[in-house]
PDB file of N, CA and C in Angstrom:
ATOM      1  N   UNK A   1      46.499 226.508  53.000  1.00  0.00           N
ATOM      2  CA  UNK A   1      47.666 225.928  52.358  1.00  0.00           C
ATOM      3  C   UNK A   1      48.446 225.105  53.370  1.00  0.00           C
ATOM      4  N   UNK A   2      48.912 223.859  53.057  1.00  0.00           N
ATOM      5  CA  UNK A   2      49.299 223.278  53.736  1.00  0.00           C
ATOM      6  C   UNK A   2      50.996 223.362  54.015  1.00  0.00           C
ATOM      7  N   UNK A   3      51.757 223.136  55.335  1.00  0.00           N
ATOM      8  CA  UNK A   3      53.397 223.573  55.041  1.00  0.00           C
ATOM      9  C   UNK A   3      54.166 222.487  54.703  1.00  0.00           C
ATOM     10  N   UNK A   4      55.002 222.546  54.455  1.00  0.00           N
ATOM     11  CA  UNK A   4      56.153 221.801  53.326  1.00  0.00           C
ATOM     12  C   UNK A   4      56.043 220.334  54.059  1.00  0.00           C
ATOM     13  N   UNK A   5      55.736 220.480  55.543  1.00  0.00           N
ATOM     14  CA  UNK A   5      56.152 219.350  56.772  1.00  0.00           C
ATOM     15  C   UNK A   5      55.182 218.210  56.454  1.00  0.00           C
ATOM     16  N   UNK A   6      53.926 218.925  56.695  1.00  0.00           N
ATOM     17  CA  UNK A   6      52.949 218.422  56.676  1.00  0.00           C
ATOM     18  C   UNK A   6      52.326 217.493  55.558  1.00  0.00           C
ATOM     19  N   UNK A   7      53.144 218.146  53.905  1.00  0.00           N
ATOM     20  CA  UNK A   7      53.099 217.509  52.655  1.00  0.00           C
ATOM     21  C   UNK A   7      54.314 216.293  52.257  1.00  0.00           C
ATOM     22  N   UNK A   8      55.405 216.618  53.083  1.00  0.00           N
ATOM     23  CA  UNK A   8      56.452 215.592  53.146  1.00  0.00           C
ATOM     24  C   UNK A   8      56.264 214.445  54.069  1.00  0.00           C
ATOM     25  N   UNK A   9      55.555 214.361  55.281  1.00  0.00           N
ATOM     26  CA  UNK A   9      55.273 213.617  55.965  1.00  0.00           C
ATOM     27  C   UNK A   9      54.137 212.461  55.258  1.00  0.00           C
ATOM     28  N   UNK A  10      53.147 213.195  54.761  1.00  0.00           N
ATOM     29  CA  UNK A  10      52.067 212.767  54.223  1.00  0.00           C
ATOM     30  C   UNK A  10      52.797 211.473  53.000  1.00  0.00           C
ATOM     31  N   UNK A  11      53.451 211.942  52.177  1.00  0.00           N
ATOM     32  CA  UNK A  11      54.138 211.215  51.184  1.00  0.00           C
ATOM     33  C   UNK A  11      55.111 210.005  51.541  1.00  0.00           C
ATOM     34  N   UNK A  12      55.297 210.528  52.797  1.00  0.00           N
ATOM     35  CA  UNK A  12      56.319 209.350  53.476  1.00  0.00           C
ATOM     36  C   UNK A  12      55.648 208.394  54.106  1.00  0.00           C
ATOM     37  N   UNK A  13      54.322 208.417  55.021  1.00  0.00           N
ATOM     38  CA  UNK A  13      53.645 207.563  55.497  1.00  0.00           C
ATOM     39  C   UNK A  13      52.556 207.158  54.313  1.00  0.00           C
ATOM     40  N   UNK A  14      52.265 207.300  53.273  1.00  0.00           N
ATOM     41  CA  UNK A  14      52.088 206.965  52.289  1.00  0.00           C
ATOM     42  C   UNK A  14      52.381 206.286  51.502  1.00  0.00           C
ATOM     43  N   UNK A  15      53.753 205.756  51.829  1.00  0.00           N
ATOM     44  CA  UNK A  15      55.264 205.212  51.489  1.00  0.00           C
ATOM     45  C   UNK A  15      55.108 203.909  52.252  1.00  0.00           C
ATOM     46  N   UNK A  16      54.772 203.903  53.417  1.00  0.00           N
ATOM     47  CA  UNK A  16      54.871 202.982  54.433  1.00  0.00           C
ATOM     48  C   UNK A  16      53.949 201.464  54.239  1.00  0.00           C
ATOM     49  N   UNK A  17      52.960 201.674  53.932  1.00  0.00           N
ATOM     50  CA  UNK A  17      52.040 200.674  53.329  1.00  0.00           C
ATOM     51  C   UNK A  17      52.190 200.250  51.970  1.00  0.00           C
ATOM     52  N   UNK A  18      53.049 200.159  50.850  1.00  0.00           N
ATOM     53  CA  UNK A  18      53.289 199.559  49.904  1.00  0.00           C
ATOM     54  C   UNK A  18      54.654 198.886  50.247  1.00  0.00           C
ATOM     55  N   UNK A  19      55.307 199.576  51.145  1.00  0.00           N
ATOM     56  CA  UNK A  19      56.496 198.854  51.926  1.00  0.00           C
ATOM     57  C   UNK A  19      56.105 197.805  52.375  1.00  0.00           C
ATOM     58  N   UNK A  20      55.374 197.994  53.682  1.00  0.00           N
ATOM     59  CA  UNK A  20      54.813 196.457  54.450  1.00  0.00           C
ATOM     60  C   UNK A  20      54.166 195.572  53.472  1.00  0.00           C
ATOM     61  N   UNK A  21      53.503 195.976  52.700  1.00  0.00           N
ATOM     62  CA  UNK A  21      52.759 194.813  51.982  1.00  0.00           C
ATOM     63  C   UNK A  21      53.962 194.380  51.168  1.00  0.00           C
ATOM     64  N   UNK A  22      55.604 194.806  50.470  1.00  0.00           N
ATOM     65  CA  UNK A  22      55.983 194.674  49.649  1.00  0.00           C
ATOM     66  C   UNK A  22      56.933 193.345  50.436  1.00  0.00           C
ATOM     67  N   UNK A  23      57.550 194.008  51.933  1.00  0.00           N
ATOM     68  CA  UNK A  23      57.870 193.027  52.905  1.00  0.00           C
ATOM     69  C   UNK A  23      57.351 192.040  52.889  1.00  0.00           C
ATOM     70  N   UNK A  24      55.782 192.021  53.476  1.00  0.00           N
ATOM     71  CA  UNK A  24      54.745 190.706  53.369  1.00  0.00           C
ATOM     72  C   UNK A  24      55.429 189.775  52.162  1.00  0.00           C
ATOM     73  N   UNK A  25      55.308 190.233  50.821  1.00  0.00           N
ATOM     74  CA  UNK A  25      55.695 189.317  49.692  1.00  0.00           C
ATOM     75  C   UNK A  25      56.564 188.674  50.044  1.00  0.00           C
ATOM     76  N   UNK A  26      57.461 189.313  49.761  1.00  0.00           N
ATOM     77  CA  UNK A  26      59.129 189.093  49.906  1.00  0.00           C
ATOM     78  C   UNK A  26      58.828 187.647  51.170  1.00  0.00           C
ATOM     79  N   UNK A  27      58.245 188.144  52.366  1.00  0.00           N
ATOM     80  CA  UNK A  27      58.412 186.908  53.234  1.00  0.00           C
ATOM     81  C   UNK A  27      57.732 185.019  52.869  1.00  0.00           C
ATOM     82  N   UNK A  28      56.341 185.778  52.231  1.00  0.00           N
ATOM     83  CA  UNK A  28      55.703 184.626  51.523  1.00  0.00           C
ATOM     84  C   UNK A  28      56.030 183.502  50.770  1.00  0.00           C
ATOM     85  N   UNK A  29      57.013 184.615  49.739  1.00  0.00           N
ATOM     86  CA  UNK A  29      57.471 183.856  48.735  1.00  0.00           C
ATOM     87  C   UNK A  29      58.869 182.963  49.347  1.00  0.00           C
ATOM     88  N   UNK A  30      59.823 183.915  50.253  1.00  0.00           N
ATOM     89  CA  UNK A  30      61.020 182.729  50.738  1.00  0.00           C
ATOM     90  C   UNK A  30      59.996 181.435  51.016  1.00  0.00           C
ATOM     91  N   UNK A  31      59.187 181.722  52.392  1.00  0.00           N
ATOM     92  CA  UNK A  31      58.872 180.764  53.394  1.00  0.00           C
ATOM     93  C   UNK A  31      57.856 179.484  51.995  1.00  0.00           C
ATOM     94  N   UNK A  32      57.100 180.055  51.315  1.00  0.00           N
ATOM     95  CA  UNK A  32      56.455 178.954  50.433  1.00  0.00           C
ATOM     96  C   UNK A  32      57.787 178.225  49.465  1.00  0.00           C
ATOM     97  N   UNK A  33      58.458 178.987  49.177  1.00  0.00           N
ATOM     98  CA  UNK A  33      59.223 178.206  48.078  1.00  0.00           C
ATOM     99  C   UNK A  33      60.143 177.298  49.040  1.00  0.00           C
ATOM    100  N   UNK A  34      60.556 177.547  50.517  1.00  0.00           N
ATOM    101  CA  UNK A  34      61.748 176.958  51.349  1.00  0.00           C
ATOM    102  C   UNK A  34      60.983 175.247  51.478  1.00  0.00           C
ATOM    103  N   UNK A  35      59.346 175.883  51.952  1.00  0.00           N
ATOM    104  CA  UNK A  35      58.224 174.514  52.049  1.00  0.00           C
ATOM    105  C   UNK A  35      58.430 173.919  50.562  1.00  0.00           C
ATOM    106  N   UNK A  36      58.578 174.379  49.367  1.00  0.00           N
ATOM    107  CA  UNK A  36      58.280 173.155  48.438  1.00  0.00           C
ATOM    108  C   UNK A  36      59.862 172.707  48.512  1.00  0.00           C
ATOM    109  N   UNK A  37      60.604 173.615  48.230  1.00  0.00           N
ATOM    110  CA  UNK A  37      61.791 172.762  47.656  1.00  0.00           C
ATOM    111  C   UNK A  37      62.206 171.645  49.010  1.00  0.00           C
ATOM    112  N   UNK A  38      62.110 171.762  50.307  1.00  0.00           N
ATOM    113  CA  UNK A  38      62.767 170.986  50.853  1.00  0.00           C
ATOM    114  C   UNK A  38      61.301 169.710  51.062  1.00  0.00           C
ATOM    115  N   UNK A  39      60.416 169.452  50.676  1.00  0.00           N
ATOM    116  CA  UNK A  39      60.182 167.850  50.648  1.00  0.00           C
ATOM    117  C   UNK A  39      60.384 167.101  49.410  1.00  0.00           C
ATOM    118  N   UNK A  40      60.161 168.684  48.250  1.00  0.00           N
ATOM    119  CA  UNK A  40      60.907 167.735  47.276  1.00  0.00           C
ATOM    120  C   UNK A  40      62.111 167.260  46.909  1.00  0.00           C
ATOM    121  N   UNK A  41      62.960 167.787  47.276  1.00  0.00           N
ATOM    122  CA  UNK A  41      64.630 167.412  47.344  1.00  0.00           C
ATOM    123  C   UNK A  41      64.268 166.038  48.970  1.00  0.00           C
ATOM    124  N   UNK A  42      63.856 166.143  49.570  1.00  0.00           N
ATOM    125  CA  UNK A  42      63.661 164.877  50.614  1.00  0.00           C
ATOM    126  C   UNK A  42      62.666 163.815  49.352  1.00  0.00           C
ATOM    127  N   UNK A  43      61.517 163.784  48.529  1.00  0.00           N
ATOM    128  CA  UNK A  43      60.960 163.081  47.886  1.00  0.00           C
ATOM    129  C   UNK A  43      61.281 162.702  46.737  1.00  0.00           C
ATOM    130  N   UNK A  44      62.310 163.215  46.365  1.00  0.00           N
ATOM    131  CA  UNK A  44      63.301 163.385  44.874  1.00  0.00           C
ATOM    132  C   UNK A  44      61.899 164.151  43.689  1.00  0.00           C
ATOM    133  N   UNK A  45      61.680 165.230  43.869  1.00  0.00           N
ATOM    134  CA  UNK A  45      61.104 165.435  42.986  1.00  0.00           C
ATOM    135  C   UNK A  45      61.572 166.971  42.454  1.00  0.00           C
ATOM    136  N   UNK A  46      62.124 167.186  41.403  1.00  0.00           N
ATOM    137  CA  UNK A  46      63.162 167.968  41.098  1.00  0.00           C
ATOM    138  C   UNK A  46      62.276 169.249  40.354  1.00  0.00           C
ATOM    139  N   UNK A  47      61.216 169.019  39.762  1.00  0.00           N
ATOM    140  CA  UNK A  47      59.853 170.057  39.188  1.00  0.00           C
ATOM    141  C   UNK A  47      59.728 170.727  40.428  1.00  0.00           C
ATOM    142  N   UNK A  48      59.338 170.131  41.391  1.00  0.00           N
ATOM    143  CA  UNK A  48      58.503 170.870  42.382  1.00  0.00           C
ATOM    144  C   UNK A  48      59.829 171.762  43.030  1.00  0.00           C
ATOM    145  N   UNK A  49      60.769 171.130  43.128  1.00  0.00           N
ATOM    146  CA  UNK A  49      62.141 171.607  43.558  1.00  0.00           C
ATOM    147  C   UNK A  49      62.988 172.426  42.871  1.00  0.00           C
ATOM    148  N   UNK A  50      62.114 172.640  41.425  1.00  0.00           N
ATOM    149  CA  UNK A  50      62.255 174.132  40.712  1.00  0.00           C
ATOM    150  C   UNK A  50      61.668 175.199  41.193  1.00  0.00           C
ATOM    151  N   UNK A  51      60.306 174.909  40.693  1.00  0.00           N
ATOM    152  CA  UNK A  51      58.608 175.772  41.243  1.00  0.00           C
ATOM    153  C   UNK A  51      59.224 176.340  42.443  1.00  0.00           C
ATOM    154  N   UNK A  52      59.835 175.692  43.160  1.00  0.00           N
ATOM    155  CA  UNK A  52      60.169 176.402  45.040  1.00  0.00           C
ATOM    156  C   UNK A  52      61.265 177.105  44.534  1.00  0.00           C
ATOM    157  N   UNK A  53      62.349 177.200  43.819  1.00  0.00           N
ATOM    158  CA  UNK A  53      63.564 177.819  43.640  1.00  0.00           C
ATOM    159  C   UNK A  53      63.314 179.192  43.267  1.00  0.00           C
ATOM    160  N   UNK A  54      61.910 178.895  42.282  1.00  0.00           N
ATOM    161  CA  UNK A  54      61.285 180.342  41.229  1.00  0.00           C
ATOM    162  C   UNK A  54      61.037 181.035  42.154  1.00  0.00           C
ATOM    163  N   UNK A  55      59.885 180.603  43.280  1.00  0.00           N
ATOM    164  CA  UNK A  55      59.165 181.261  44.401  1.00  0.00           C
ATOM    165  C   UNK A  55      60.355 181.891  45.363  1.00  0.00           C
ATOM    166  N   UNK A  56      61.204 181.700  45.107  1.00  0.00           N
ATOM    167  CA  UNK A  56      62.484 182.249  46.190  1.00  0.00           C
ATOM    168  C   UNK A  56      62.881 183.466  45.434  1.00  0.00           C
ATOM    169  N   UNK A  57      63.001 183.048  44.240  1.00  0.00           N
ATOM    170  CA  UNK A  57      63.662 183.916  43.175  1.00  0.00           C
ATOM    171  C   UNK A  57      62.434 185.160  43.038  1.00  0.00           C
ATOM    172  N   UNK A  58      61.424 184.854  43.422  1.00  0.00           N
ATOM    173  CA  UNK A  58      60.418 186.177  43.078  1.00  0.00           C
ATOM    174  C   UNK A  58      60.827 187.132  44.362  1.00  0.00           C
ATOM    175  N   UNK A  59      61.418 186.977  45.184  1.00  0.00           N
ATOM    176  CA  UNK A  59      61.644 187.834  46.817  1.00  0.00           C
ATOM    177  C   UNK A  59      62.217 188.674  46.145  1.00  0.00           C
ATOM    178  N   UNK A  60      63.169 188.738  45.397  1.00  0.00           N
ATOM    179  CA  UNK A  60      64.665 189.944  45.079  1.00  0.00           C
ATOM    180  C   UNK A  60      63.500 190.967  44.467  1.00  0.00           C
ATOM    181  N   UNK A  61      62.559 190.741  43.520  1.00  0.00           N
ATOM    182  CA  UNK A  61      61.986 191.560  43.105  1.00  0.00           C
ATOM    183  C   UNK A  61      61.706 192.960  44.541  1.00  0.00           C
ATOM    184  N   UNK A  62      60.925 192.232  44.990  1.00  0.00           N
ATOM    185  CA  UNK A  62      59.974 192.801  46.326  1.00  0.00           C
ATOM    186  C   UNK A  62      61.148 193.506  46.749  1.00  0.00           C
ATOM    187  N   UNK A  63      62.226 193.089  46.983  1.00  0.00           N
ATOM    188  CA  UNK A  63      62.831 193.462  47.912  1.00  0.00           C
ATOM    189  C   UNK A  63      63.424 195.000  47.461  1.00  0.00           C
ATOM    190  N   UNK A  64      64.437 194.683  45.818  1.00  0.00           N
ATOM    191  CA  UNK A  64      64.418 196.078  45.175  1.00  0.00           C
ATOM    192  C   UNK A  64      63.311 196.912  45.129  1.00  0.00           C
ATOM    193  N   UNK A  65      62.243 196.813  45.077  1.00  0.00           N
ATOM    194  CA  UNK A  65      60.971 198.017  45.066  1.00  0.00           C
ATOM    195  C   UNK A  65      61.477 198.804  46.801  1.00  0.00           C
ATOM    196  N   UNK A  66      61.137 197.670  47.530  1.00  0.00           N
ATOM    197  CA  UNK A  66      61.241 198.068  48.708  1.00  0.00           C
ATOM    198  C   UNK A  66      62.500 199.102  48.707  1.00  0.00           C
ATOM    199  N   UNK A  67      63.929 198.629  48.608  1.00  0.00           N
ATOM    200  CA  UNK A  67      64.483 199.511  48.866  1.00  0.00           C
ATOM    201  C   UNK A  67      64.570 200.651  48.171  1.00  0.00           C
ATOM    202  N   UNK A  68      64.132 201.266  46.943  1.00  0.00           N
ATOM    203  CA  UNK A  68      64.072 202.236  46.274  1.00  0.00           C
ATOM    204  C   UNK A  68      63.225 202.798  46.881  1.00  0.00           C
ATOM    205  N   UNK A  69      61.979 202.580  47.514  1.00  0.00           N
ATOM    206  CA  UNK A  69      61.081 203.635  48.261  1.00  0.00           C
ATOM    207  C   UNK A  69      61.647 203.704  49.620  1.00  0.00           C
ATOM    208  N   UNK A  70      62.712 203.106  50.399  1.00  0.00           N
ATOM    209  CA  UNK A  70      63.565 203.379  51.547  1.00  0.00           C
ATOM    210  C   UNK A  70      64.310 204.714  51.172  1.00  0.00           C
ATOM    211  N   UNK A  71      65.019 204.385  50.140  1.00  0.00           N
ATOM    212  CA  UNK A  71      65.916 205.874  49.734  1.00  0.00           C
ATOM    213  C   UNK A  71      65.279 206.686  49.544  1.00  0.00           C
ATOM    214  N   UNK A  72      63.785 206.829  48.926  1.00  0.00           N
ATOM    215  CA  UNK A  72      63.136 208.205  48.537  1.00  0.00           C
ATOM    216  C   UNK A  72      62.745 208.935  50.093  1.00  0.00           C
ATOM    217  N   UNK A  73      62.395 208.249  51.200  1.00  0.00           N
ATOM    218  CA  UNK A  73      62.258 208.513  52.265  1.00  0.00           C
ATOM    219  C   UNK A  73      62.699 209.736  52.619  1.00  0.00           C
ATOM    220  N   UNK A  74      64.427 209.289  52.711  1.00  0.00           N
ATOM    221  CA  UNK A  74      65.474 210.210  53.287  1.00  0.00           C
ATOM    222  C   UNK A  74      65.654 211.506  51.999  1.00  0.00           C
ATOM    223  N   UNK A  75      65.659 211.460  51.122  1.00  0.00           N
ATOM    224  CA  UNK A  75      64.908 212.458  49.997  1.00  0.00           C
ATOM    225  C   UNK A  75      64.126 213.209  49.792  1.00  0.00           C
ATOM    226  N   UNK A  76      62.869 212.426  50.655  1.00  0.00           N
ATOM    227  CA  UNK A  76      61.971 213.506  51.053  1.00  0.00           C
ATOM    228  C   UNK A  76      61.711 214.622  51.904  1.00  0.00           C
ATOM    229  N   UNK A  77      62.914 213.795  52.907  1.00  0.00           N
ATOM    230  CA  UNK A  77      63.154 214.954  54.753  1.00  0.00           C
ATOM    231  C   UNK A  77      64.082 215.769  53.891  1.00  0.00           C
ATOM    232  N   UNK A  78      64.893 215.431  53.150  1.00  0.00           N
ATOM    233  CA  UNK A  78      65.741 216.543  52.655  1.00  0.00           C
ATOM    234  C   UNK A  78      65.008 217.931  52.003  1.00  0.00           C
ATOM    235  N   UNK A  79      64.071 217.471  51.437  1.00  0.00           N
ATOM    236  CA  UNK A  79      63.124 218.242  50.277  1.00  0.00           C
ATOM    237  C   UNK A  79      62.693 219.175  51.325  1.00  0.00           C
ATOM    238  N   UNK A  80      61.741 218.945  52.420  1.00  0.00           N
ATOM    239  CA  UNK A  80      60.901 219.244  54.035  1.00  0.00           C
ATOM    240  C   UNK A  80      62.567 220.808  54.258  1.00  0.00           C
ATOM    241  N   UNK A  81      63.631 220.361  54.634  1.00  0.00           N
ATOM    242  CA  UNK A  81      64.326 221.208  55.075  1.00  0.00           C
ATOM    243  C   UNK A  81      64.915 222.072  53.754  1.00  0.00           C
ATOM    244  N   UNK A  82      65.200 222.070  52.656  1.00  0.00           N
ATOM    245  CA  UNK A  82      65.212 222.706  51.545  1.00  0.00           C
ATOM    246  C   UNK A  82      63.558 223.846  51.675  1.00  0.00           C
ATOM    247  N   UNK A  83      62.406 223.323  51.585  1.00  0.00           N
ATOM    248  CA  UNK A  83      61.500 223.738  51.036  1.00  0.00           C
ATOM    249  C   UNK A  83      61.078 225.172  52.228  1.00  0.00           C
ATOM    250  N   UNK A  84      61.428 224.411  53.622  1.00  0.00           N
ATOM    251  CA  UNK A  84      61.378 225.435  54.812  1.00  0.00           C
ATOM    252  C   UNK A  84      62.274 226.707  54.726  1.00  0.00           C
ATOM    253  N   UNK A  85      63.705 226.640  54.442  1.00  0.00           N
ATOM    254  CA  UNK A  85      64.679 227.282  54.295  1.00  0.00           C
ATOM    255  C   UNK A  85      64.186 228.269  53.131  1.00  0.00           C
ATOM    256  N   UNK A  86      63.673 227.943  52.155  1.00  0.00           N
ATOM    257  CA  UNK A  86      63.253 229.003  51.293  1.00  0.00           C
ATOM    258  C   UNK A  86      62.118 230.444  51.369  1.00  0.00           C
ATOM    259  N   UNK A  87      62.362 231.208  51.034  1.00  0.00           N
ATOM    260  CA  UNK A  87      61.688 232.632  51.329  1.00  0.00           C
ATOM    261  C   UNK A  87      60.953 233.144  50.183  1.00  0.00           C
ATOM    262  N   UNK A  88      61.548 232.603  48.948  1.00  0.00           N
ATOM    263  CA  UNK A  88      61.008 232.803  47.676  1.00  0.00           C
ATOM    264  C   UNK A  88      59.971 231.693  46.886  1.00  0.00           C
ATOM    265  N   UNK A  89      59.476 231.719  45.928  1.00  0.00           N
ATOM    266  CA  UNK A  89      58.972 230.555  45.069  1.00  0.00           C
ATOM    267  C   UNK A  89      60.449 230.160  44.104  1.00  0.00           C
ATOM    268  N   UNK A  90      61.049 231.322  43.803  1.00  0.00           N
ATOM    269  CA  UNK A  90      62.455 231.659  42.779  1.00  0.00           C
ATOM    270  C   UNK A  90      63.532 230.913  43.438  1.00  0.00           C
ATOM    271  N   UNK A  91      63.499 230.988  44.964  1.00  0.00           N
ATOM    272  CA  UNK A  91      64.513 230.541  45.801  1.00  0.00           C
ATOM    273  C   UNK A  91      64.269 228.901  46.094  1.00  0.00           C
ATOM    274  N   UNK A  92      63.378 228.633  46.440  1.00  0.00           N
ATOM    275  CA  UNK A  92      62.601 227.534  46.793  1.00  0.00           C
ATOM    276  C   UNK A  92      63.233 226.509  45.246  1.00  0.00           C
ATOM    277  N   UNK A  93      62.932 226.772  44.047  1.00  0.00           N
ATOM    278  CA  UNK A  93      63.143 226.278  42.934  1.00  0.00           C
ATOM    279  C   UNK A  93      64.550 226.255  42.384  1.00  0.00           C
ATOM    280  N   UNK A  94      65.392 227.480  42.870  1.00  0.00           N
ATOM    281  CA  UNK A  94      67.046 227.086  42.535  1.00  0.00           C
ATOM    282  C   UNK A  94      67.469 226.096  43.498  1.00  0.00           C
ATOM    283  N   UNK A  95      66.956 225.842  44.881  1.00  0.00           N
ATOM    284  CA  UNK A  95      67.472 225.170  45.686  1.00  0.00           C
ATOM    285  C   UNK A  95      67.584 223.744  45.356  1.00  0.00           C
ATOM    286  N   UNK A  96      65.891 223.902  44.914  1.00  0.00           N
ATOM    287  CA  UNK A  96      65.399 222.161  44.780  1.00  0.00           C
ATOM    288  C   UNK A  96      66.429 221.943  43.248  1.00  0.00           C
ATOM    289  N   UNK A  97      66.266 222.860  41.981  1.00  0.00           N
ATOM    290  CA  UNK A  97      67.523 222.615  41.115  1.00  0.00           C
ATOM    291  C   UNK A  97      68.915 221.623  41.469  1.00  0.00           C
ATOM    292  N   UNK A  98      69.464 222.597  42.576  1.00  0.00           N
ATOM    293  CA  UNK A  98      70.771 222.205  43.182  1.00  0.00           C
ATOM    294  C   UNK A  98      70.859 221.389  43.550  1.00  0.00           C
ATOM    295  N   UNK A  99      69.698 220.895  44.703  1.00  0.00           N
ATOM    296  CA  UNK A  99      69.637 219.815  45.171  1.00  0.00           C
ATOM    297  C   UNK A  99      69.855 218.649  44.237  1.00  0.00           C
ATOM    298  N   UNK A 100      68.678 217.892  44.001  1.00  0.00           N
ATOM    299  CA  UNK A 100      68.401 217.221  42.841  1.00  0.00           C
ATOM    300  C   UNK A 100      68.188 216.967  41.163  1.00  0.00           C
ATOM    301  N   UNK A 101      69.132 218.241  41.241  1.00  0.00           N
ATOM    302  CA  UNK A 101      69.447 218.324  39.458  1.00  0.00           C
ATOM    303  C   UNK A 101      69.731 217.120  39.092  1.00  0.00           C
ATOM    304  N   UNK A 102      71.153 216.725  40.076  1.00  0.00           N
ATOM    305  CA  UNK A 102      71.791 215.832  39.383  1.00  0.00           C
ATOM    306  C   UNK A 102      71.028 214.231  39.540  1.00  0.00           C
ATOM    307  N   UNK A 103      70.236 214.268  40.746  1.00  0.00           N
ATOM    308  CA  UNK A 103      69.810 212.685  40.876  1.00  0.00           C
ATOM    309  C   UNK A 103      68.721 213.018  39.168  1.00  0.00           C
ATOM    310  N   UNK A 104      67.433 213.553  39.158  1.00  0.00           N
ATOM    311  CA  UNK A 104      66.309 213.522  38.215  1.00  0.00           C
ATOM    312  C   UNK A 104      67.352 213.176  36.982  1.00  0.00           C
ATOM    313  N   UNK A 105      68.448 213.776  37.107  1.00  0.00           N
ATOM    314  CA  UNK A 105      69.288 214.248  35.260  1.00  0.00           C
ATOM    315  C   UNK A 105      69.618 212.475  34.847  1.00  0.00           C
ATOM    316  N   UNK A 106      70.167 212.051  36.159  1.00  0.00           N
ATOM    317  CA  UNK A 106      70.648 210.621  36.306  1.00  0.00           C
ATOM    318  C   UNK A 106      69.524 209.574  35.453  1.00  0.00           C
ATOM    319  N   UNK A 107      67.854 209.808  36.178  1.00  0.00           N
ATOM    320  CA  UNK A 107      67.295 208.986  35.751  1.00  0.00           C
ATOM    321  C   UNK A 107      66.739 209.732  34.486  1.00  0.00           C
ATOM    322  N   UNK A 108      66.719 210.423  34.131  1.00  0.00           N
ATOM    323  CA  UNK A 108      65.839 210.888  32.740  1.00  0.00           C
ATOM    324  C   UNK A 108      66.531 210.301  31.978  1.00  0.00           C
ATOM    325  N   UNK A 109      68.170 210.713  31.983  1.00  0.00           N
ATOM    326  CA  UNK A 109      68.991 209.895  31.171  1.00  0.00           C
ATOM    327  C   UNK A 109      68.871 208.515  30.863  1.00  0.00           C
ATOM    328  N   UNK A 110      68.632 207.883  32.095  1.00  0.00           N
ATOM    329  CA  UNK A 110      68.553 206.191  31.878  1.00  0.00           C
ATOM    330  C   UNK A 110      67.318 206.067  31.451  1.00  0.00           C
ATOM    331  N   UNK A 111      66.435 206.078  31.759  1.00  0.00           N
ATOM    332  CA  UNK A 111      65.395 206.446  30.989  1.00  0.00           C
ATOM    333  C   UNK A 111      65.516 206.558  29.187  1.00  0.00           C
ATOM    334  N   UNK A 112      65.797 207.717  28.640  1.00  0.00           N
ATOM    335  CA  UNK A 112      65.889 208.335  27.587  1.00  0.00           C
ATOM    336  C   UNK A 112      66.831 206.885  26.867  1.00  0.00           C
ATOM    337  N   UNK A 113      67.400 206.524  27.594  1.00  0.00           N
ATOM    338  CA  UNK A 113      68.578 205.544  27.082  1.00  0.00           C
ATOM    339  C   UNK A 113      67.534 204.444  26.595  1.00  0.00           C
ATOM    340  N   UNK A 114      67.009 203.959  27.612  1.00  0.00           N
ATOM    341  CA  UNK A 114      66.304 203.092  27.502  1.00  0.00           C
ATOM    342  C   UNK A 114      64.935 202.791  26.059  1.00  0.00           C
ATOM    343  N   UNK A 115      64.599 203.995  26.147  1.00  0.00           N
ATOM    344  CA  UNK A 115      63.455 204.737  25.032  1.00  0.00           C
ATOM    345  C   UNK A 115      64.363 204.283  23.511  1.00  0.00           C
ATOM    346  N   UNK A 116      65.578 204.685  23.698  1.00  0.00           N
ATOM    347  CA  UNK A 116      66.601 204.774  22.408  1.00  0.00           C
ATOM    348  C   UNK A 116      66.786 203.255  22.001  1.00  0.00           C
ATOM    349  N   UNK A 117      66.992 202.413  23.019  1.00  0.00           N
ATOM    350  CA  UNK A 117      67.155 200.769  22.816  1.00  0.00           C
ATOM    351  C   UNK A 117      65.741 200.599  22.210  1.00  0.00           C
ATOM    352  N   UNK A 118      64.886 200.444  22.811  1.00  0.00           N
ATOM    353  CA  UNK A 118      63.137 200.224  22.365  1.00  0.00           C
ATOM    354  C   UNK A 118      63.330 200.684  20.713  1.00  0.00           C
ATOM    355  N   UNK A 119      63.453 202.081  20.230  1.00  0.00           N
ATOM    356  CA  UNK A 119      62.666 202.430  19.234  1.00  0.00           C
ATOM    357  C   UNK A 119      63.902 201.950  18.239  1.00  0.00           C
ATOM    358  N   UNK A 120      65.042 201.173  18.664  1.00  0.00           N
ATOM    359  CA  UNK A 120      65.434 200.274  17.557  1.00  0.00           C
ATOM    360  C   UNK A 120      65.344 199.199  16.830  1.00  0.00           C
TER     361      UNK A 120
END
């Protein structure tokens, strides 16, 4: 059986490579869209000087993913020292309750909200 450390670590450097590649994007898309829009605003060509605006506009995406798996990070070391501290399976499970009742309750809700808009 493996210990709490060893399974939290695993999940976090696991974490790390959809990050960098998500970075990678994020950089692609500024640096290609910065290349179109500025010869077309120098060539007056205002299409292509959209197309580059879009390609800028696709970074924010990348970038929110990215930071939502930044925060789960520090979430996870929390989980690592919760999961150590426990003596029970009973104990282990009110903790993690306490802990993160309220974040999971947060998103089920938005979630559930969301489900409610759809099936109207």
């Amino acid at each position: 059986m493996r210990m709490p450390k060893e399974v939290i670590d695993q999940a976090i450097q696991d974490n790390r490579v959809p990050m960098v590649i998500l970075y990678v994007f994020a950089c692609m898309f500024v640096i290609s869209g910065v290349l179109l829009i500025t010869p077309s605003i120098w060539n007056r060509m205002p299409l292509a000087a959209v197309s580059g605006a879009a390609l800028n506009g696709l970074t924010w995406p990348a970038v929110g993913v990215t930071r939502v798996l930044r925060q789960q990070n520090p979430m996870l070391q929390m989980l690592e020292s919760l999961l150590t501290k426990a003596r029970t399976e009973e104990e282990a499970a009110k903790m993690l309750g306490t802990a993160f009742g309220s974040h999971f309750q947060t998103h089920t809700s938005n979630t559930t909200g969301l489900a409610q808009q759809v099936e109207r």
